[in-house]
PDB file of N, CA and C in Angstrom:
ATOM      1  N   UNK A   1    -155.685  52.041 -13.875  1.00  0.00           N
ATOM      2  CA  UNK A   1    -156.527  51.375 -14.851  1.00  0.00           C
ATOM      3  C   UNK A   1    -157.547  52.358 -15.449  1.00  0.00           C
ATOM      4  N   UNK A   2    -157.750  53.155 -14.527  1.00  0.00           N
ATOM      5  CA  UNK A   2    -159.172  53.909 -15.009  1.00  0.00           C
ATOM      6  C   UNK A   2    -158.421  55.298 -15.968  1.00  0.00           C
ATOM      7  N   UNK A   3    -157.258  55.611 -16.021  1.00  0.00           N
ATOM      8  CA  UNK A   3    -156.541  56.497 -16.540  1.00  0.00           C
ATOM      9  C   UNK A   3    -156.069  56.213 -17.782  1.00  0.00           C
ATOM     10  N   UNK A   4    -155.885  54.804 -17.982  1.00  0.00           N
ATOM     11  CA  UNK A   4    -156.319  54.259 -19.492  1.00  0.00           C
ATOM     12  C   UNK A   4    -157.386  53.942 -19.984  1.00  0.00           C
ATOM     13  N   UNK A   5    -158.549  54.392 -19.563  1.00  0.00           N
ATOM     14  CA  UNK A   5    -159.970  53.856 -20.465  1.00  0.00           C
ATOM     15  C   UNK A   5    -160.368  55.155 -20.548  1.00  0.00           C
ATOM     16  N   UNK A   6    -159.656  56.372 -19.577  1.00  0.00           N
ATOM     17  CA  UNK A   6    -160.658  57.515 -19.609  1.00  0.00           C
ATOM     18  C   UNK A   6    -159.446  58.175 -21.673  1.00  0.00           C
ATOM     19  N   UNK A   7    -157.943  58.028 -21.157  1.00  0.00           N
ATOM     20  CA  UNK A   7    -157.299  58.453 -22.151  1.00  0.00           C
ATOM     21  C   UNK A   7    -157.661  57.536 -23.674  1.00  0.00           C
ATOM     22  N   UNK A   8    -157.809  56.464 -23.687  1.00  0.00           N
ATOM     23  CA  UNK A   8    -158.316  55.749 -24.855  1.00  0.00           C
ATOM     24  C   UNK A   8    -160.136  56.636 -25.517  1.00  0.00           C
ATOM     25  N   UNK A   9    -160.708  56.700 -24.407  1.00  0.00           N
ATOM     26  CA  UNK A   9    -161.964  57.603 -24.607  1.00  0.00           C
ATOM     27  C   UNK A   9    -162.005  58.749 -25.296  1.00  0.00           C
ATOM     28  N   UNK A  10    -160.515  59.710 -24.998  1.00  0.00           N
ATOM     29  CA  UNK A  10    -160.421  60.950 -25.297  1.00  0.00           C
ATOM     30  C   UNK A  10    -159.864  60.555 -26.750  1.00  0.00           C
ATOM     31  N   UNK A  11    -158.762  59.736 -26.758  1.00  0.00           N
ATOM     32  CA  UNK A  11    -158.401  59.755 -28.190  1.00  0.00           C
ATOM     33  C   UNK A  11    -159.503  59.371 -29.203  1.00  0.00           C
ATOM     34  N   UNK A  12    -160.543  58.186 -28.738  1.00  0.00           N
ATOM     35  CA  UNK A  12    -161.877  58.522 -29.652  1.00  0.00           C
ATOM     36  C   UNK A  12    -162.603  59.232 -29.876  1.00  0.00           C
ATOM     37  N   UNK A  13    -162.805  59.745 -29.349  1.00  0.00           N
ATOM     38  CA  UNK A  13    -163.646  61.397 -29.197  1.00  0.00           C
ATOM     39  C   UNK A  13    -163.039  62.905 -30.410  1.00  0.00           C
ATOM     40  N   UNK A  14    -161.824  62.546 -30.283  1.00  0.00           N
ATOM     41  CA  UNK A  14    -160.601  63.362 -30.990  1.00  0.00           C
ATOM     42  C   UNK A  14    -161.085  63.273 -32.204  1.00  0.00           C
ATOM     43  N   UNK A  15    -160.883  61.614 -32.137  1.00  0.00           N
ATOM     44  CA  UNK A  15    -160.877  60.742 -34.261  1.00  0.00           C
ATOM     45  C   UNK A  15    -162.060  61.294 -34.514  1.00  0.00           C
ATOM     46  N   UNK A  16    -163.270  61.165 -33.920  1.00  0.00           N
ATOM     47  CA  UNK A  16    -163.963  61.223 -34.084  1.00  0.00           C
ATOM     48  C   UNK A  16    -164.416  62.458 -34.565  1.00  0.00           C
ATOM     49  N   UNK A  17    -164.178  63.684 -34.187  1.00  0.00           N
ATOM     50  CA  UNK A  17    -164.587  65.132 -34.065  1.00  0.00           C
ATOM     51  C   UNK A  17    -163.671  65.297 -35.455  1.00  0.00           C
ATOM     52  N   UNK A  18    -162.325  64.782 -35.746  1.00  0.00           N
ATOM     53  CA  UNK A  18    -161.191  64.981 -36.884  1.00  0.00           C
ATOM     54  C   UNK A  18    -162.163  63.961 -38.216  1.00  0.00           C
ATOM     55  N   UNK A  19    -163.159  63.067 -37.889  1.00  0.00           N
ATOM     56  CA  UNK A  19    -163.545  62.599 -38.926  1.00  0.00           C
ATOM     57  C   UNK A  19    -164.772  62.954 -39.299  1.00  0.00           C
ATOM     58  N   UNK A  20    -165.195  63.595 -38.699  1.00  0.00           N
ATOM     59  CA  UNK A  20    -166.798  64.987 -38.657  1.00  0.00           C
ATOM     60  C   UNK A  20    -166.549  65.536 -39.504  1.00  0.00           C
ATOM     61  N   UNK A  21    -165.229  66.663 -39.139  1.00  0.00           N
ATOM     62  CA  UNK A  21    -164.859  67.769 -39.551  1.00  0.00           C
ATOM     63  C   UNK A  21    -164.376  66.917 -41.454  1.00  0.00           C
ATOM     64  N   UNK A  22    -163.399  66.125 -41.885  1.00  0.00           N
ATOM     65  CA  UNK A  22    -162.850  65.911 -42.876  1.00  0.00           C
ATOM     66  C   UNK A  22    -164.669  65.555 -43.744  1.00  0.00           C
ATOM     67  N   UNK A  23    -165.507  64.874 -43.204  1.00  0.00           N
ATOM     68  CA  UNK A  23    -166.795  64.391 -43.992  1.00  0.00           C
ATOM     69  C   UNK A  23    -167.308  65.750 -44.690  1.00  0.00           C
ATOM     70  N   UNK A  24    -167.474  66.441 -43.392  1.00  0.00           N
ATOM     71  CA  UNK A  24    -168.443  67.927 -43.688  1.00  0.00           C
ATOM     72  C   UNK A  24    -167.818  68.832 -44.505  1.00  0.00           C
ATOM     73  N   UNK A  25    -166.311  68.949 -44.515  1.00  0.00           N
ATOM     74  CA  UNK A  25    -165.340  69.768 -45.617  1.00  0.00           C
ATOM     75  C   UNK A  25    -165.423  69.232 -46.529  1.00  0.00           C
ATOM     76  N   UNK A  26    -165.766  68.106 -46.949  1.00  0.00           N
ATOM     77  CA  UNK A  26    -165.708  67.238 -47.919  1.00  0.00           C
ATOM     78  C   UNK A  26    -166.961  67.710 -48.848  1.00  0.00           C
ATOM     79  N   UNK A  27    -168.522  67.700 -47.946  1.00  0.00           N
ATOM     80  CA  UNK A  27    -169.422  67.648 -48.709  1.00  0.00           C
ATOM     81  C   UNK A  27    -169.823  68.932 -49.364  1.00  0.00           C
ATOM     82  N   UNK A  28    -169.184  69.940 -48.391  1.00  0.00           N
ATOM     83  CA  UNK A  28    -169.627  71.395 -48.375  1.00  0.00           C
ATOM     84  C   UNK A  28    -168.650  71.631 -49.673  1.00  0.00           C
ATOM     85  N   UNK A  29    -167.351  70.908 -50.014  1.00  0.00           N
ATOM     86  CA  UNK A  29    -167.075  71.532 -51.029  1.00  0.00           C
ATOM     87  C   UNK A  29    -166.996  70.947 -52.170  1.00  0.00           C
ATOM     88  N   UNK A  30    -167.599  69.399 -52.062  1.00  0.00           N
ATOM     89  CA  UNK A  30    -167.949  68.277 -53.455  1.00  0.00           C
ATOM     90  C   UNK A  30    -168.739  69.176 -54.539  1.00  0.00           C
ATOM     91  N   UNK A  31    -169.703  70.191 -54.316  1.00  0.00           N
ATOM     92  CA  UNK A  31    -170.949  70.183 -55.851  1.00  0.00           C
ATOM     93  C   UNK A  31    -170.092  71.536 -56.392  1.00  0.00           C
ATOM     94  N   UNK A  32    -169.031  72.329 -55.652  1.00  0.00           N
ATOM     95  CA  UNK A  32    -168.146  73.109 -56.177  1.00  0.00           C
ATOM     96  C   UNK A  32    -167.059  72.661 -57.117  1.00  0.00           C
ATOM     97  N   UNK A  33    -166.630  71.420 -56.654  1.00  0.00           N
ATOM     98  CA  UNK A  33    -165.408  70.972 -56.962  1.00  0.00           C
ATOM     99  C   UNK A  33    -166.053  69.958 -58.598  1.00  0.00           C
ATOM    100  N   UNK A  34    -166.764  69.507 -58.003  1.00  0.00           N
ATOM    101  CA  UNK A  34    -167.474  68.760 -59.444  1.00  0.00           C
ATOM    102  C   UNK A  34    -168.059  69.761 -60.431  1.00  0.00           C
ATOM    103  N   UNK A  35    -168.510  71.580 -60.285  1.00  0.00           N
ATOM    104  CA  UNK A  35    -168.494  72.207 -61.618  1.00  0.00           C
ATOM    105  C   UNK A  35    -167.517  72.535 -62.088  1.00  0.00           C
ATOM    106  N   UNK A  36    -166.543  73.107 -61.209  1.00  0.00           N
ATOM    107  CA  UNK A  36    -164.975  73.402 -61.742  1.00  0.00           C
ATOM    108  C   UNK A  36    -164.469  72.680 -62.305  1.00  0.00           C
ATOM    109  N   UNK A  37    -164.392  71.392 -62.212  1.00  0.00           N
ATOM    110  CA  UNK A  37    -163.565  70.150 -62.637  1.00  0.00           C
ATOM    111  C   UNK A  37    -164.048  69.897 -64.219  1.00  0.00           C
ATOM    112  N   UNK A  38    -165.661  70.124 -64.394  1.00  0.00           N
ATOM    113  CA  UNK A  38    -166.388  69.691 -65.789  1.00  0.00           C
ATOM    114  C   UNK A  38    -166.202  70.919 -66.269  1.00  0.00           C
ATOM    115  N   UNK A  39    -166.104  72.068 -65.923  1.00  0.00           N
ATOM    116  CA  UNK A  39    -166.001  73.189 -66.470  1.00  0.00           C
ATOM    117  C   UNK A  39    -163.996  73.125 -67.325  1.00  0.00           C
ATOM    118  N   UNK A  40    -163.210  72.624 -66.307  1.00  0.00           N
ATOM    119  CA  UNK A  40    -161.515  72.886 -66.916  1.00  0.00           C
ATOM    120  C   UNK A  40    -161.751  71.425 -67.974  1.00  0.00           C
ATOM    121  N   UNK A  41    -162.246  70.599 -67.537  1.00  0.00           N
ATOM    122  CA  UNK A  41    -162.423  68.608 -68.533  1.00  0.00           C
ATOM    123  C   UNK A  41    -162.473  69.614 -70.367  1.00  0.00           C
ATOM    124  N   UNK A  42    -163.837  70.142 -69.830  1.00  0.00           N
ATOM    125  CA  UNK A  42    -164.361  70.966 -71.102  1.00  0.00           C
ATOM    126  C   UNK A  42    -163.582  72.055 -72.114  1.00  0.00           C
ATOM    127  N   UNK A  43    -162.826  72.960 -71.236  1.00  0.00           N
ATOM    128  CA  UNK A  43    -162.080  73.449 -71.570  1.00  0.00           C
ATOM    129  C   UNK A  43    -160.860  72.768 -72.177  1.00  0.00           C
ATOM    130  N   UNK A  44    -160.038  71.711 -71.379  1.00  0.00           N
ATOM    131  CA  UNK A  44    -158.990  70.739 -71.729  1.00  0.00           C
ATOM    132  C   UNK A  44    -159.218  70.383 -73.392  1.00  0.00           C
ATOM    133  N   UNK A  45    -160.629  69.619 -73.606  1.00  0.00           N
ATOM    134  CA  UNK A  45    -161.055  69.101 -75.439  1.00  0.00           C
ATOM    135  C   UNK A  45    -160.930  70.020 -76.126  1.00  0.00           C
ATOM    136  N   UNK A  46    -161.183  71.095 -75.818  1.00  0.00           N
ATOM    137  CA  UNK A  46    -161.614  71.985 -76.694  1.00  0.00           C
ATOM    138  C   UNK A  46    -160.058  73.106 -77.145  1.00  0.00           C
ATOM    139  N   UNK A  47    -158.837  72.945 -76.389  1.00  0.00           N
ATOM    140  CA  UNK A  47    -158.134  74.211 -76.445  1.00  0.00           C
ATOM    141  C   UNK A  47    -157.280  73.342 -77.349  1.00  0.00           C
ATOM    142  N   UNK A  48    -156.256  74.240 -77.815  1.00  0.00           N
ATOM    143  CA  UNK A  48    -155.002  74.055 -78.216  1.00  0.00           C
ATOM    144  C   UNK A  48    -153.923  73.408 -77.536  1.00  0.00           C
ATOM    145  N   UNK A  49    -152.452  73.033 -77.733  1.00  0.00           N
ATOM    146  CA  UNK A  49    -151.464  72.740 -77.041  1.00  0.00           C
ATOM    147  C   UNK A  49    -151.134  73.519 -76.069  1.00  0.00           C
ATOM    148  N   UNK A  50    -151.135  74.954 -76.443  1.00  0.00           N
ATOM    149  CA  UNK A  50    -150.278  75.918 -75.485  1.00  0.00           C
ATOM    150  C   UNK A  50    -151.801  75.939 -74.033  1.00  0.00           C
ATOM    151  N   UNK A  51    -152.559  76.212 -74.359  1.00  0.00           N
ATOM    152  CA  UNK A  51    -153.584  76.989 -73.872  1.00  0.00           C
ATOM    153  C   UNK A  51    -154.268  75.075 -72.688  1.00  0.00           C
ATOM    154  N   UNK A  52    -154.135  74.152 -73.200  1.00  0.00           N
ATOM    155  CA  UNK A  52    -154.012  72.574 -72.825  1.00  0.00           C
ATOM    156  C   UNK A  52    -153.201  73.022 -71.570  1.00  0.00           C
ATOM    157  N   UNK A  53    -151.874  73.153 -71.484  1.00  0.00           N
ATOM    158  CA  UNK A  53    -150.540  73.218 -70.745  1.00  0.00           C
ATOM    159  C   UNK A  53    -151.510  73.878 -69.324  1.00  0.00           C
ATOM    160  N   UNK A  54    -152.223  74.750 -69.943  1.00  0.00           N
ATOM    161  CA  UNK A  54    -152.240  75.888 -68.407  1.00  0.00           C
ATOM    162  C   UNK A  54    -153.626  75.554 -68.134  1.00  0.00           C
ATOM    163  N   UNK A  55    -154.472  74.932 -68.871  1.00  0.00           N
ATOM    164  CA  UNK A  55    -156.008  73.996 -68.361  1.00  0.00           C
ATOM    165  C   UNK A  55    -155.194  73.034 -67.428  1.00  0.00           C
ATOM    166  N   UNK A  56    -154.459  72.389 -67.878  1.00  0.00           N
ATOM    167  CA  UNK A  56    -154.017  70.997 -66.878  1.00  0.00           C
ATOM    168  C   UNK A  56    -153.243  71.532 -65.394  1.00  0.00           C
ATOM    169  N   UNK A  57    -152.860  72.476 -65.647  1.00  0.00           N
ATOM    170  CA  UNK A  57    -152.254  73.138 -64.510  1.00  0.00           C
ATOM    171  C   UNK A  57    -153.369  73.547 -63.591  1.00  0.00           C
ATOM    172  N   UNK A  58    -154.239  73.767 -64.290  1.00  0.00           N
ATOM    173  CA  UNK A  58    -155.516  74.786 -63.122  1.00  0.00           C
ATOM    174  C   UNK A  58    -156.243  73.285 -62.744  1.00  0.00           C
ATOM    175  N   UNK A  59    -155.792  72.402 -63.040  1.00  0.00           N
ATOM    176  CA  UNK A  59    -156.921  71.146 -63.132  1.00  0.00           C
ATOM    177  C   UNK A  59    -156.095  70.544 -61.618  1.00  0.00           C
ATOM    178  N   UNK A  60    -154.669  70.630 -61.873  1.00  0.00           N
ATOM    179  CA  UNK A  60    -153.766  70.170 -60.517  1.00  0.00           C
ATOM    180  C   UNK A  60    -153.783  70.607 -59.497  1.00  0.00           C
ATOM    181  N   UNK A  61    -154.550  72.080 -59.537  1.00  0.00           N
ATOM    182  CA  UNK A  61    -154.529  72.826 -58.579  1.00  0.00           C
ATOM    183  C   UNK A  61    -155.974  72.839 -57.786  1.00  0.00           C
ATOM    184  N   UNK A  62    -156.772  72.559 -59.047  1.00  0.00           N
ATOM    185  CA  UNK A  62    -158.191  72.080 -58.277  1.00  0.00           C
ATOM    186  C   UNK A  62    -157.938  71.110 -57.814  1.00  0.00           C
ATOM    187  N   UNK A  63    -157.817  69.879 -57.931  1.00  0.00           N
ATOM    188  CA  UNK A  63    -157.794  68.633 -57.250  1.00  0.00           C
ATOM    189  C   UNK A  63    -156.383  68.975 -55.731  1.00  0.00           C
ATOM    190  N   UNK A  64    -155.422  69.639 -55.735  1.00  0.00           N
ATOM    191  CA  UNK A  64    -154.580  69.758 -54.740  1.00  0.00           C
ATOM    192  C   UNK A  64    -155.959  70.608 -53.585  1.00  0.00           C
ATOM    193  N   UNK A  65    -156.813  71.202 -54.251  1.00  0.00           N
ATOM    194  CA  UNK A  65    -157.754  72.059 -52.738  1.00  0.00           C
ATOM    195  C   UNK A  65    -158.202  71.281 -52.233  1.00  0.00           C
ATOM    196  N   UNK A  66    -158.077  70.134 -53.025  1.00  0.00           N
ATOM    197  CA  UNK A  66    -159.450  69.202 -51.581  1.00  0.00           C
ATOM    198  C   UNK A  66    -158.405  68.676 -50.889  1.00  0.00           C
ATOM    199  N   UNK A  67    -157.501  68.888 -50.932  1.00  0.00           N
ATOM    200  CA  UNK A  67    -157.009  68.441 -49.562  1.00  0.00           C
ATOM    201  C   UNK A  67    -156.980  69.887 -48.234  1.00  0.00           C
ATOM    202  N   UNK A  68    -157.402  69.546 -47.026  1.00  0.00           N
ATOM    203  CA  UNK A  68    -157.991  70.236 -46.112  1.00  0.00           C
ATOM    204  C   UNK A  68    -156.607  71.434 -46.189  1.00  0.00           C
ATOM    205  N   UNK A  69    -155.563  71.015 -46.309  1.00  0.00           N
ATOM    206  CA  UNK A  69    -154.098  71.911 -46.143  1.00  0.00           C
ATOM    207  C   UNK A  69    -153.469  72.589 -46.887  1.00  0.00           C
ATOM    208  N   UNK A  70    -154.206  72.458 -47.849  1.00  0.00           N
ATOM    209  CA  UNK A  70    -153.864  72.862 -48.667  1.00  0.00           C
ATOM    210  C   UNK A  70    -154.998  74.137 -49.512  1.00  0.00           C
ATOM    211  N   UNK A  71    -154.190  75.291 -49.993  1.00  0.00           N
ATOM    212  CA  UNK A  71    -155.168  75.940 -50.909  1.00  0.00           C
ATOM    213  C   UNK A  71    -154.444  76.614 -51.803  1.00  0.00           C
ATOM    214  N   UNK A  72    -155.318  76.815 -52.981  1.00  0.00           N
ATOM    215  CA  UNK A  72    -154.355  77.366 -54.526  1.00  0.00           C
ATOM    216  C   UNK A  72    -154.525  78.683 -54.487  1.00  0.00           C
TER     217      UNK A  72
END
């Protein structure tokens, strides 16, 4: 009995430390991710078709970094 409350304990402890870590990656890289993003938006209005094509591409690739597994 006590070998399931101590293992249920550990798996909270786990989530827990895995949902620390995803908050704090999160915040540390939100006021980065929000100039880049207004910086390519800006760029996007303002370009041409061809020059559009490869803003939207850099725009997919910003939004693919916030995921923790990923990097461009």
């Amino acid at each position: 009995m006590e070998i399931k409350n101590t293992l249920g304990l550990w798996i909270f402890v786990i989530l827990g430390f895995l949902l620390a870590y995803a908050v704090c990656f999160f915040v540390m890289r939100y006021p980065e991710f929000r100039r880049e993003l207004k910086y390519i938006n800006m760029e996007i209005k303002r370009s041409d078709e061809v020059q559009r094509r490869i803003w939207k591409k850099k725009k997919k690739k910003l939004l693919r970094s916030l995921l923790p597994f990923m990097r461009y």
